[in-house]
C-alpha atoms as a PDB file:
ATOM      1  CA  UNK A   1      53.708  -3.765 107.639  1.00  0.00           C
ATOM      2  CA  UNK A   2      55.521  -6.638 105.640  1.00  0.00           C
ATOM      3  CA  UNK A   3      53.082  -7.759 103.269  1.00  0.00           C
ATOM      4  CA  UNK A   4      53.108 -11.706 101.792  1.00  0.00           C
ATOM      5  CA  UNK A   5      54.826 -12.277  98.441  1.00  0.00           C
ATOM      6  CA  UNK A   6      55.209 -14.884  95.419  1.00  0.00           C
ATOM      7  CA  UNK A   7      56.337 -16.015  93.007  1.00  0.00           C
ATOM      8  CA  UNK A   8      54.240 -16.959  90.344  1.00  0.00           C
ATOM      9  CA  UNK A   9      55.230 -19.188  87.465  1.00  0.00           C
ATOM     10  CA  UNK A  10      53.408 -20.311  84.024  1.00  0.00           C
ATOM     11  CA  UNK A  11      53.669 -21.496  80.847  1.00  0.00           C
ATOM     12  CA  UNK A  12      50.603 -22.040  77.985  1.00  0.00           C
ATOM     13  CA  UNK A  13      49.597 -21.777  74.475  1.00  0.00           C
ATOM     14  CA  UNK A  14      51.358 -18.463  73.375  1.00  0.00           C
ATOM     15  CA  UNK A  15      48.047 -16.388  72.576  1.00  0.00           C
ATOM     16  CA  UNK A  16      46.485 -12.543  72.970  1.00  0.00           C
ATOM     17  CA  UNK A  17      46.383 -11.215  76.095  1.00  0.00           C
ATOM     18  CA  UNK A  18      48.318 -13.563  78.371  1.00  0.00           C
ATOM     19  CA  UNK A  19      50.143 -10.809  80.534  1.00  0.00           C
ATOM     20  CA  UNK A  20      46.693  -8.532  80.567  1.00  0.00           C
ATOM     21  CA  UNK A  21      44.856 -10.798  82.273  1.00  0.00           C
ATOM     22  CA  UNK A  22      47.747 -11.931  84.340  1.00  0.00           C
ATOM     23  CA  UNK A  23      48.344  -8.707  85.694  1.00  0.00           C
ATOM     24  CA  UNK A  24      44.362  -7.363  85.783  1.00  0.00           C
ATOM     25  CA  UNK A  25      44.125 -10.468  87.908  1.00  0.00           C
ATOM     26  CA  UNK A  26      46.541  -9.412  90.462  1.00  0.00           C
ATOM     27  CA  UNK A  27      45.255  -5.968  90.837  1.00  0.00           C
ATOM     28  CA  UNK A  28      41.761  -6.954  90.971  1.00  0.00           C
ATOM     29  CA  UNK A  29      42.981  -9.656  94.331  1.00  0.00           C
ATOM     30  CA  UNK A  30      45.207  -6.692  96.045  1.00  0.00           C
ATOM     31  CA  UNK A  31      48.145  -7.361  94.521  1.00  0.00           C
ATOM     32  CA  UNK A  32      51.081  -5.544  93.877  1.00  0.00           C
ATOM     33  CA  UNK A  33      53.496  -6.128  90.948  1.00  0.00           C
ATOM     34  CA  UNK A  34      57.684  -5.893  92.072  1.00  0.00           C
ATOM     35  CA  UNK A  35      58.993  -7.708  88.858  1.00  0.00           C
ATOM     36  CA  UNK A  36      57.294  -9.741  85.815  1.00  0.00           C
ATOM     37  CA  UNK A  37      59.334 -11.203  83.042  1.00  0.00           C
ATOM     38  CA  UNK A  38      57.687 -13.317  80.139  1.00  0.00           C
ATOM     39  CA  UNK A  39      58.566 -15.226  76.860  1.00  0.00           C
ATOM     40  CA  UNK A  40      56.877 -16.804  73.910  1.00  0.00           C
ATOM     41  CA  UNK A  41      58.934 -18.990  72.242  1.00  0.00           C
ATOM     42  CA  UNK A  42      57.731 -19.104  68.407  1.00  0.00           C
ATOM     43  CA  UNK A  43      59.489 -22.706  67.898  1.00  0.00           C
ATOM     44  CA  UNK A  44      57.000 -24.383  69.923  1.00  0.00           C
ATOM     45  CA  UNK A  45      54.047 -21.779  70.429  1.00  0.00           C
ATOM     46  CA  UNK A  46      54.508 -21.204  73.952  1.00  0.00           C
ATOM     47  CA  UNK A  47      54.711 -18.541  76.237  1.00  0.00           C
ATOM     48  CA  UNK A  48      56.543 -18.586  80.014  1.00  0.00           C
ATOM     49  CA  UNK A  49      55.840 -15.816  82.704  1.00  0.00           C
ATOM     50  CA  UNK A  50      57.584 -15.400  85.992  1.00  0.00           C
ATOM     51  CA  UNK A  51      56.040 -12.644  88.317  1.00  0.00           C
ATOM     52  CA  UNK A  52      56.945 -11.907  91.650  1.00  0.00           C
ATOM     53  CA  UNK A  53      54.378 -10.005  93.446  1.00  0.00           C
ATOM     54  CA  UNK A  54      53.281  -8.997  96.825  1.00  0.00           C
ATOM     55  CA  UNK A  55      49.760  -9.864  98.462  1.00  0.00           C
ATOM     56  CA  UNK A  56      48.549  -6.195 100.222  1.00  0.00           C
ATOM     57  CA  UNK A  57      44.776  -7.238 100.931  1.00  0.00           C
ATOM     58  CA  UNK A  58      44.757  -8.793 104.051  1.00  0.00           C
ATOM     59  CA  UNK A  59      41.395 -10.092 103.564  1.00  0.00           C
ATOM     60  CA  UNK A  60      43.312 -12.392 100.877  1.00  0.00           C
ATOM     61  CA  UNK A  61      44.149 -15.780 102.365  1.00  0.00           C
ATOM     62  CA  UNK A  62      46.857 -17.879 100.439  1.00  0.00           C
ATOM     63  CA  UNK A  63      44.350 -20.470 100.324  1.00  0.00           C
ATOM     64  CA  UNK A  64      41.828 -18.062  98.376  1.00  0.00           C
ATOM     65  CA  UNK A  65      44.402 -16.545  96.384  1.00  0.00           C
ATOM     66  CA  UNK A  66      45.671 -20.025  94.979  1.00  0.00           C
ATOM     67  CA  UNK A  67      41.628 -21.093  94.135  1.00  0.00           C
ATOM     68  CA  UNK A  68      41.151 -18.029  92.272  1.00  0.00           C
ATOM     69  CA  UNK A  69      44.102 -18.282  90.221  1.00  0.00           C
ATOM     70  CA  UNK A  70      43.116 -22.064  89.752  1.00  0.00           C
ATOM     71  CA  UNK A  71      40.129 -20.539  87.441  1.00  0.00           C
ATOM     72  CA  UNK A  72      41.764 -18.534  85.119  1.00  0.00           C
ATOM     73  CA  UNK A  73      44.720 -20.783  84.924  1.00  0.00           C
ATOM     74  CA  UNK A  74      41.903 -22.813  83.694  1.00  0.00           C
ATOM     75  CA  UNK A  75      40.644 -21.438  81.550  1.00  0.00           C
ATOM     76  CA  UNK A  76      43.808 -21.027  79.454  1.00  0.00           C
ATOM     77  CA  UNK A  77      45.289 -24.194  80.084  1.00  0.00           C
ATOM     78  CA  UNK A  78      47.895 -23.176  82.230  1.00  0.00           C
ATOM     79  CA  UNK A  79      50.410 -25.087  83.795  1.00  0.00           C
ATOM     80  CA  UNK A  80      51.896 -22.811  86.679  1.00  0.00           C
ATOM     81  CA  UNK A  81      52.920 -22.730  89.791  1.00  0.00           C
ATOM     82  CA  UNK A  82      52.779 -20.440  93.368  1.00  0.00           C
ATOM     83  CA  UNK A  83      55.323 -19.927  95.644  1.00  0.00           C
ATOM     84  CA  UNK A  84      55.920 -18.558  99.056  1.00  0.00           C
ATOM     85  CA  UNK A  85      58.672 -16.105  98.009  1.00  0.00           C
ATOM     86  CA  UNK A  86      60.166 -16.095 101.945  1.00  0.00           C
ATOM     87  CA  UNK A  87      60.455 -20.196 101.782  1.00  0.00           C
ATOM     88  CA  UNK A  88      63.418 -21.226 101.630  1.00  0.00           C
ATOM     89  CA  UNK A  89      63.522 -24.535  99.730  1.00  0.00           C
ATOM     90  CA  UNK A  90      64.677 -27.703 100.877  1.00  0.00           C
ATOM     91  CA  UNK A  91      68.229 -28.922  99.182  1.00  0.00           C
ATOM     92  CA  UNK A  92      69.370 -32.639  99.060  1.00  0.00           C
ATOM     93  CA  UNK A  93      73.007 -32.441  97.746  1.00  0.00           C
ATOM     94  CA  UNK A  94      74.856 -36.045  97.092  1.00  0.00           C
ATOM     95  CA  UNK A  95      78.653 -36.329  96.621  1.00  0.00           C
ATOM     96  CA  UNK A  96      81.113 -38.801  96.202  1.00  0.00           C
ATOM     97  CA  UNK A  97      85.005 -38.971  96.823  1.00  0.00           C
ATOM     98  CA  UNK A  98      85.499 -34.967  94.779  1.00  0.00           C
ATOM     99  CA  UNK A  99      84.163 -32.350  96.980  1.00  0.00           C
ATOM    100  CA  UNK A 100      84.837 -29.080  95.922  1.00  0.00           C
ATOM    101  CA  UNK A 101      81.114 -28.554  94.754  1.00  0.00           C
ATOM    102  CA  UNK A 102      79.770 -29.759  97.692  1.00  0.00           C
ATOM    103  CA  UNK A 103      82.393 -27.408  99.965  1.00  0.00           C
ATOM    104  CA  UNK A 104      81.203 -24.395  97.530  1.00  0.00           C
ATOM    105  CA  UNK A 105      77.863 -25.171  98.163  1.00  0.00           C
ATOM    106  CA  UNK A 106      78.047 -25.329 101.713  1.00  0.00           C
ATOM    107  CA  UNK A 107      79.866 -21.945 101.771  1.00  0.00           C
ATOM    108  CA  UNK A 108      77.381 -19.824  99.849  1.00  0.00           C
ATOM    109  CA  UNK A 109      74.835 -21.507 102.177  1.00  0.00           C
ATOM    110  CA  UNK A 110      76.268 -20.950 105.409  1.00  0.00           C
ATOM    111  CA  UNK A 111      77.043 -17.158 104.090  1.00  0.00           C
ATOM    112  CA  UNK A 112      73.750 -16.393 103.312  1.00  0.00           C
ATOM    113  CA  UNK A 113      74.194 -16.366  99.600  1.00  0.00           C
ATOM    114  CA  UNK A 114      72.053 -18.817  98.745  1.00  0.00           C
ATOM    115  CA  UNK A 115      68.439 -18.584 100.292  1.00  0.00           C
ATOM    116  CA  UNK A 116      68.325 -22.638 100.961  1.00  0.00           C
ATOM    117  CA  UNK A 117      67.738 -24.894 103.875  1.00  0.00           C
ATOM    118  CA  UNK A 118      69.949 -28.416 103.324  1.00  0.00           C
ATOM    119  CA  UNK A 119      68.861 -30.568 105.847  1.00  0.00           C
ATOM    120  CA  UNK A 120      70.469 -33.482 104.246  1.00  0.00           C
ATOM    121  CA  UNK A 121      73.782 -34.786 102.805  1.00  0.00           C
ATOM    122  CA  UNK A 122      73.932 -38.386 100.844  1.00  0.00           C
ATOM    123  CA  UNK A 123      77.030 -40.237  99.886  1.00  0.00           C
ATOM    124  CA  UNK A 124      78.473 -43.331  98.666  1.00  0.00           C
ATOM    125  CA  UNK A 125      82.018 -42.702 100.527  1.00  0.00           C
ATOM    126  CA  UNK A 126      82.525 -41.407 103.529  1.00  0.00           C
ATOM    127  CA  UNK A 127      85.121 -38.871 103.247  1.00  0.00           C
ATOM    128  CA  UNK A 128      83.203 -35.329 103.813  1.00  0.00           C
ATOM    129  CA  UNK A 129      81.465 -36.811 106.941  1.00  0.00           C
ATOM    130  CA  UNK A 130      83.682 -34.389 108.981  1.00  0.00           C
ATOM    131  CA  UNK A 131      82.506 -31.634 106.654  1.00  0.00           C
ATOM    132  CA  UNK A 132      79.313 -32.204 106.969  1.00  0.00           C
ATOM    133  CA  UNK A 133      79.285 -31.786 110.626  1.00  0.00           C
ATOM    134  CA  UNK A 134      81.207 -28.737 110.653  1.00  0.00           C
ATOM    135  CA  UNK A 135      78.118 -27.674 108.985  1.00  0.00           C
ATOM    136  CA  UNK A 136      75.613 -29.365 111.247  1.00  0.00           C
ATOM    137  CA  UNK A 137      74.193 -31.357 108.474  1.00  0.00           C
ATOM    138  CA  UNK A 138      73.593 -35.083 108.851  1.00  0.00           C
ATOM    139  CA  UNK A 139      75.505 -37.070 106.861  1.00  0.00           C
ATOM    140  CA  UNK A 140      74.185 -40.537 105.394  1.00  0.00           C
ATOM    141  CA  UNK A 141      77.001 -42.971 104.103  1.00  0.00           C
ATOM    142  CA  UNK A 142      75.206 -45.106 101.782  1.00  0.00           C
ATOM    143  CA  UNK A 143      77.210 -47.366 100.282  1.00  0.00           C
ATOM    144  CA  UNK A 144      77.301 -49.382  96.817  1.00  0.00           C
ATOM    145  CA  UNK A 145      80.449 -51.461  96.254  1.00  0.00           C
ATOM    146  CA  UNK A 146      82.304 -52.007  92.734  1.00  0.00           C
ATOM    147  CA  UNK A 147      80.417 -54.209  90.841  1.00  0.00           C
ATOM    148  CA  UNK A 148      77.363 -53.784  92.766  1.00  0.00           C
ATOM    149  CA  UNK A 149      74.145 -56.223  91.878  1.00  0.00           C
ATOM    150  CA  UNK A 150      70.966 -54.323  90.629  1.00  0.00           C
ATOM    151  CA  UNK A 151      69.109 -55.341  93.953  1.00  0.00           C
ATOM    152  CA  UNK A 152      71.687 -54.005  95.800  1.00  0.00           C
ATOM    153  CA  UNK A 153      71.458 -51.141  93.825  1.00  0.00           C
ATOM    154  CA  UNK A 154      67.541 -50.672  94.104  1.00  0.00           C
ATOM    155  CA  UNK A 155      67.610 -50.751  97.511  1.00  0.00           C
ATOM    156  CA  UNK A 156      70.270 -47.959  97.704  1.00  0.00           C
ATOM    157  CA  UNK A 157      68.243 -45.868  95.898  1.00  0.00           C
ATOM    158  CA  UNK A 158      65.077 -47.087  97.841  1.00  0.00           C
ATOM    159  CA  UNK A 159      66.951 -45.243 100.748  1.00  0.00           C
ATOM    160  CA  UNK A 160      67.751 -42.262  98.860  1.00  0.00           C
ATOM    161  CA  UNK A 161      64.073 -41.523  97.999  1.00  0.00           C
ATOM    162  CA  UNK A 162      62.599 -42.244 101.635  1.00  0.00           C
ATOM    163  CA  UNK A 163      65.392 -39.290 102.687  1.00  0.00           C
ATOM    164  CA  UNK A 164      64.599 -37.105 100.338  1.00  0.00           C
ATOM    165  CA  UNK A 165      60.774 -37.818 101.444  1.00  0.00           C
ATOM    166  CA  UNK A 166      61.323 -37.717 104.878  1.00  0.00           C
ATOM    167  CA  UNK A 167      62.888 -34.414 104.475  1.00  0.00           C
ATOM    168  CA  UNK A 168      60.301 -32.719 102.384  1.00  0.00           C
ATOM    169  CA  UNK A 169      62.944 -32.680  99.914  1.00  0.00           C
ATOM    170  CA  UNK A 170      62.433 -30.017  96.994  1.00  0.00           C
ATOM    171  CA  UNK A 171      65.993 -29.678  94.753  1.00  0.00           C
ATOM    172  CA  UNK A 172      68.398 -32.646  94.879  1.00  0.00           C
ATOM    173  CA  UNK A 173      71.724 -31.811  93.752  1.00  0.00           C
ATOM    174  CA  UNK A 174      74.553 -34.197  92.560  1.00  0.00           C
ATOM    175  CA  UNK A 175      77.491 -31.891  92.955  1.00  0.00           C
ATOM    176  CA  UNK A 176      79.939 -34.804  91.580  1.00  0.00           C
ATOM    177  CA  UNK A 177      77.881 -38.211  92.894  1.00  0.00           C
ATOM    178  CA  UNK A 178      79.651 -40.133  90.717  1.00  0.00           C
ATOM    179  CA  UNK A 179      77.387 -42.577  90.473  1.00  0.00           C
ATOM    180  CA  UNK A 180      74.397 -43.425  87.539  1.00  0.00           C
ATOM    181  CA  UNK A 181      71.004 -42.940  88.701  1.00  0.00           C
ATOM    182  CA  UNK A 182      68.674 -45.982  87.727  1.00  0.00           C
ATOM    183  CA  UNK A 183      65.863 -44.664  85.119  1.00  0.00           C
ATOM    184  CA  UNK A 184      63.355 -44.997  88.396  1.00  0.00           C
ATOM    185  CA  UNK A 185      65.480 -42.755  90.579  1.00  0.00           C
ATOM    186  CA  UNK A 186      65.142 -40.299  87.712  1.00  0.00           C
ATOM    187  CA  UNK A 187      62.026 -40.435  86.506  1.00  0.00           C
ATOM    188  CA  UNK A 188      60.901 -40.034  90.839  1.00  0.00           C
ATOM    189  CA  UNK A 189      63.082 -36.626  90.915  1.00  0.00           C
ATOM    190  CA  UNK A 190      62.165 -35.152  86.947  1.00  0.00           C
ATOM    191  CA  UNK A 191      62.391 -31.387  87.268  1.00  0.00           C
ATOM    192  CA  UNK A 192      63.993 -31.258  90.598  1.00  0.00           C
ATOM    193  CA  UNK A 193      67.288 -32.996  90.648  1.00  0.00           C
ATOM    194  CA  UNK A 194      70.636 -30.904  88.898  1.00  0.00           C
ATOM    195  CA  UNK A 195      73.797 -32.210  87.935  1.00  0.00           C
ATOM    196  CA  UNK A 196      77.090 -31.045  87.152  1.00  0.00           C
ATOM    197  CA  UNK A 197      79.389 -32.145  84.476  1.00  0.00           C
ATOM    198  CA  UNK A 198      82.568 -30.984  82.040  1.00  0.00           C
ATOM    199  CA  UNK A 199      81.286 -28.850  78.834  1.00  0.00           C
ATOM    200  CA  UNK A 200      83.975 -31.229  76.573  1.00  0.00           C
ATOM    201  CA  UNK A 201      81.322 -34.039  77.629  1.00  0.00           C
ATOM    202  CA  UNK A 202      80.436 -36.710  75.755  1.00  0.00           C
ATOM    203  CA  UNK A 203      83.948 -36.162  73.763  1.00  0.00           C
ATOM    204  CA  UNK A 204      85.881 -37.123  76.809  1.00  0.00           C
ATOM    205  CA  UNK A 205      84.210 -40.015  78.387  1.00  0.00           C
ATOM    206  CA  UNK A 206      85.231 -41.424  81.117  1.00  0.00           C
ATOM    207  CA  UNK A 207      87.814 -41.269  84.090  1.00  0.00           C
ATOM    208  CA  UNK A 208      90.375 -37.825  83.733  1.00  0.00           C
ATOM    209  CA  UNK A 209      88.517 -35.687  81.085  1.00  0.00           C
ATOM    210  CA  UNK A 210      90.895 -33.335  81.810  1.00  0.00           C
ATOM    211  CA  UNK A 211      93.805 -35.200  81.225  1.00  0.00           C
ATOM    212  CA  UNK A 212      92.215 -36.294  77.765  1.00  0.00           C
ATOM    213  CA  UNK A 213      91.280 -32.670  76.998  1.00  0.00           C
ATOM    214  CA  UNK A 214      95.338 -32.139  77.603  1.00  0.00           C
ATOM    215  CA  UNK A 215      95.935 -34.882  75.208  1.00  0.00           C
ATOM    216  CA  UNK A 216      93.732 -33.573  72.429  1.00  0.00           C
ATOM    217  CA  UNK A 217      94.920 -29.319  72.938  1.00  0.00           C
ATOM    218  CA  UNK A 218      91.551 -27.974  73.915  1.00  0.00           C
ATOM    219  CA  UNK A 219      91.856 -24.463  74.078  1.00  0.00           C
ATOM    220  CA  UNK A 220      88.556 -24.496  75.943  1.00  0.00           C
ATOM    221  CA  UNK A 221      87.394 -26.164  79.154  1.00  0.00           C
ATOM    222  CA  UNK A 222      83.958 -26.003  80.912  1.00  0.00           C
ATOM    223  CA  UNK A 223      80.899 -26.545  82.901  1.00  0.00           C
ATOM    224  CA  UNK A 224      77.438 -27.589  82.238  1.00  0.00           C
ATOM    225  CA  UNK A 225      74.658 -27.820  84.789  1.00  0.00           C
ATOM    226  CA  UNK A 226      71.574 -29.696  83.557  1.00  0.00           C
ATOM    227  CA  UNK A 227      68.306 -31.277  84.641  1.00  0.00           C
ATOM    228  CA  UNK A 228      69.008 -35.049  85.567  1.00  0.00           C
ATOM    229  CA  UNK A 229      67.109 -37.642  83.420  1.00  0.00           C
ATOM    230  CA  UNK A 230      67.285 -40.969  82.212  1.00  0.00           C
ATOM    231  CA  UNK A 231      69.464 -40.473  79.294  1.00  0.00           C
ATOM    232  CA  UNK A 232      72.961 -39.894  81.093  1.00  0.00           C
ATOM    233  CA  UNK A 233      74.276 -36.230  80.708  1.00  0.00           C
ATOM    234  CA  UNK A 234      71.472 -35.250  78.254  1.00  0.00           C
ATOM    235  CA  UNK A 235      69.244 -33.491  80.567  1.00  0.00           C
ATOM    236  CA  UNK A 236      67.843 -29.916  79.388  1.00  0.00           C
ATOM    237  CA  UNK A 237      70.545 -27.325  80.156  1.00  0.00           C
ATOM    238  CA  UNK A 238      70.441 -24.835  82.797  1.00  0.00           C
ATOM    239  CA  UNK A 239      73.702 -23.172  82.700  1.00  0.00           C
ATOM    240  CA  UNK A 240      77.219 -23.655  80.828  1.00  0.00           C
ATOM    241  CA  UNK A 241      80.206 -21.641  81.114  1.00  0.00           C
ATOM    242  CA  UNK A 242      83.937 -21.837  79.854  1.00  0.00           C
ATOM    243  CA  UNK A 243      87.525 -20.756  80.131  1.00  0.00           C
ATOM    244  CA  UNK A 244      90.047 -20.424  77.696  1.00  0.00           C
ATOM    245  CA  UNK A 245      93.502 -22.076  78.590  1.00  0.00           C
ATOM    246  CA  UNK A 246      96.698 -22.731  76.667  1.00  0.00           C
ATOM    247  CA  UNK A 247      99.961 -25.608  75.441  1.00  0.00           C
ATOM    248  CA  UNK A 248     101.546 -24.402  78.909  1.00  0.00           C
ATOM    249  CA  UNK A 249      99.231 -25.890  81.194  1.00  0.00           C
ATOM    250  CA  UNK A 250      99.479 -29.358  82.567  1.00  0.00           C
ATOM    251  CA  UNK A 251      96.401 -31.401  83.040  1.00  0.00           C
ATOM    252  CA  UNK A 252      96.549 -30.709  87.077  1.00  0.00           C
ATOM    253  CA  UNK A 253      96.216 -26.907  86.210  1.00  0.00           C
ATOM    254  CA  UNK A 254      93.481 -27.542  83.202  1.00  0.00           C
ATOM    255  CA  UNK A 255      91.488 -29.588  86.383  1.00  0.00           C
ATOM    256  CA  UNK A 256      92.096 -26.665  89.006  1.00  0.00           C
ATOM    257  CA  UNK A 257      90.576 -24.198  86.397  1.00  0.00           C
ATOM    258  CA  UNK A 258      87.555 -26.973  85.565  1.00  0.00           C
ATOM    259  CA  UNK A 259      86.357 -27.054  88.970  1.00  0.00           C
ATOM    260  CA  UNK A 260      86.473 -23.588  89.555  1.00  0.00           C
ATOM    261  CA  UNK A 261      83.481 -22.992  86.848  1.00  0.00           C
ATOM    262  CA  UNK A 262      82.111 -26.495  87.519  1.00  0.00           C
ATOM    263  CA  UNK A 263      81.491 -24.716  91.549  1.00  0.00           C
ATOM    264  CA  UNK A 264      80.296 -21.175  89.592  1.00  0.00           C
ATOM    265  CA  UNK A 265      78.040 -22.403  87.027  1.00  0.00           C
ATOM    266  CA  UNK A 266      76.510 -25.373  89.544  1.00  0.00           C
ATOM    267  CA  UNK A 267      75.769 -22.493  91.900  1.00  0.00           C
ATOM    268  CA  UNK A 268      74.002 -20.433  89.659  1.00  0.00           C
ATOM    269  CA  UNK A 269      72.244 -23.177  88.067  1.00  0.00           C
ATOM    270  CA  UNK A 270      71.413 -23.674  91.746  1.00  0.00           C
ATOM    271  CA  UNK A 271      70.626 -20.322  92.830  1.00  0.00           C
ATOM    272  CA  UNK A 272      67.902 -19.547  89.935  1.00  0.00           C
ATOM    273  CA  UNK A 273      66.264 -22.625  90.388  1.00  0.00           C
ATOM    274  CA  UNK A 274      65.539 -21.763  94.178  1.00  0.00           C
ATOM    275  CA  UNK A 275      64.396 -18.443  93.115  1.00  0.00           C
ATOM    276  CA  UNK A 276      62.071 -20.111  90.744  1.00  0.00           C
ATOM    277  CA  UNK A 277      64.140 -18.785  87.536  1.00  0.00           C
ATOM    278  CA  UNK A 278      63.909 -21.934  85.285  1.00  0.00           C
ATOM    279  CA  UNK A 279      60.556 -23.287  83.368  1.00  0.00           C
ATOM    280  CA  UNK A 280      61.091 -26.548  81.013  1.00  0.00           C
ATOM    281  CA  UNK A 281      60.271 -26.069  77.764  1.00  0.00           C
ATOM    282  CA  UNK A 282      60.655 -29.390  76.064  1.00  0.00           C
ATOM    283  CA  UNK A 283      64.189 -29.987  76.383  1.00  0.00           C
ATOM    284  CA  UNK A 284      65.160 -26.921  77.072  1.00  0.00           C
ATOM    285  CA  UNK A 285      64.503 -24.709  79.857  1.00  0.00           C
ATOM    286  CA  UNK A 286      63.239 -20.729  79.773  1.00  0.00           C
ATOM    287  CA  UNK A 287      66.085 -19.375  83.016  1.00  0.00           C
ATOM    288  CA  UNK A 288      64.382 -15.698  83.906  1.00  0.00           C
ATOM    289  CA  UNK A 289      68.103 -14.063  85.200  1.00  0.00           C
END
């Protein structure tokens, strides 16, 4: 018999006997434990849990399960979170004219290595419209031109949100959408929309970082996948990883090796936040590996 399972998530006031009554709760409802991590961070006084547990009284309806958990949570001030652990979540992924996140993430999907459902791709160009079909995903070309008004640019976005609504979105992922969201967009999508961007940012600004990082020697290049918020490329990290490189290589080779950990670290940050793996914690996030 294949019993129900979650994933639990929380975060509080760090304080005595957190994980005690955590886990007496469970085993008092019929549940069953597979794999707890927890947290306190002694900066700001607050502690993060992530269980992942499996419901094996069958007189225990989700519905119950979630109202009894609302009481305790309660009465510690909880702010937390339960999740079907066999729902896959719904992905929105945006691109513009640079694809090789997007063809990544489309790969690990179809392969079964990401536990996702995409039932959407958004673009302002039109160029992986093909791609997307190979895939079976429909493709919305939403276009803003150079120099676009703000109206224009409202309404765009108006679109963008009524998709992901429509669609029950639940992660939206800009895997290179080269385009700013407006401080609305952002503030509709806080906590679920990731983006991807060079490590060497804000020191290379601009178009070509890599060719600037060629300019200046780095001996370093990188990847950092972040929460999206109003304050451009400042989001709370999720992920960042690097590769060394040398005076030999040209700036097409330095951009080959960029987008190879730009696809690896946007998939993990990716991958852990469908498996409920990241909590915020101010402007930084708690990532359970």
């Amino acid at each position: 018999m294949t019993h129900p399972e979650y994933i639990l998530t929380l975060s509080c006031v760090d304080q005595r006997g957190i994980v005690h009554r955590v886990s007496g709760f469970l085993s008092e409802h019929g549940c069953n434990i597979i794999d707890s991590a927890q947290f306190g961070d002694p900066m700001s006084q607050t502690f993060f849990m992530r269980v992942h547990f499996a419901s094996e009284d069958a007189a225990m309806t989700d519905q119950a399960l979630r109202a009894a958990f609302a009481q305790l949570a309660g009465t510690m001030q909880m702010n937390w979170q339960l999740h079907d652990a066999h729902r896959k979540p719904r992905m929105l992924l945006m691109v513009s004219k640079i694809g090789h996140c997007l063809n990544d993430l489309l790969f690990r999907h179809k392969s079964g290595l990401l536990p996702v459902e995409i039932p959407a791709i958004v673009s302002n160009h039109t160029d992986f419209y093909q791609l997307a079909a190979s895939y079976n995903i429909p493709f919305h070309h939403l276009p803003l031109a150079a120099g676009a008004t703000a109206e224009a640019k409202r309404k765009q976005e108006e679109r963008v949100l009524e998709i992901i609504e429509s669609n029950q979105i639940d992660l939206v992922v800009l895997a290179r959408y080269m385009q700013i969201l407006s401080p609305e967009l952002c503030n509709a999508l806080k906590g679920r929309a990731i983006n991807i961007h060079h490590s060497f940012l804000p020191s290379f600004k601009g178009a070509k970082p890599y060719y600037q990082a060629h300019e200046r020697g780095v001996k370093l290049i990188g990847a950092t996948a972040h929460f999206v918020t109003g304050d451009l490329d400042e989001g709370p990290i999720i992920e960042q990883d690097v590769e060394r490189v040398d005076h030999a290589m040209d700036p097409e080779t330095l951009t080959s090796i960029g987008r190879d950990v730009e696809c690896v670290v946007l998939a993990r940050a990716v991958k852990w936040f469908v498996e409920h793996r990241i909590l915020l914690n101010g402007h930084k996030t708690v990532v359970f590996r």
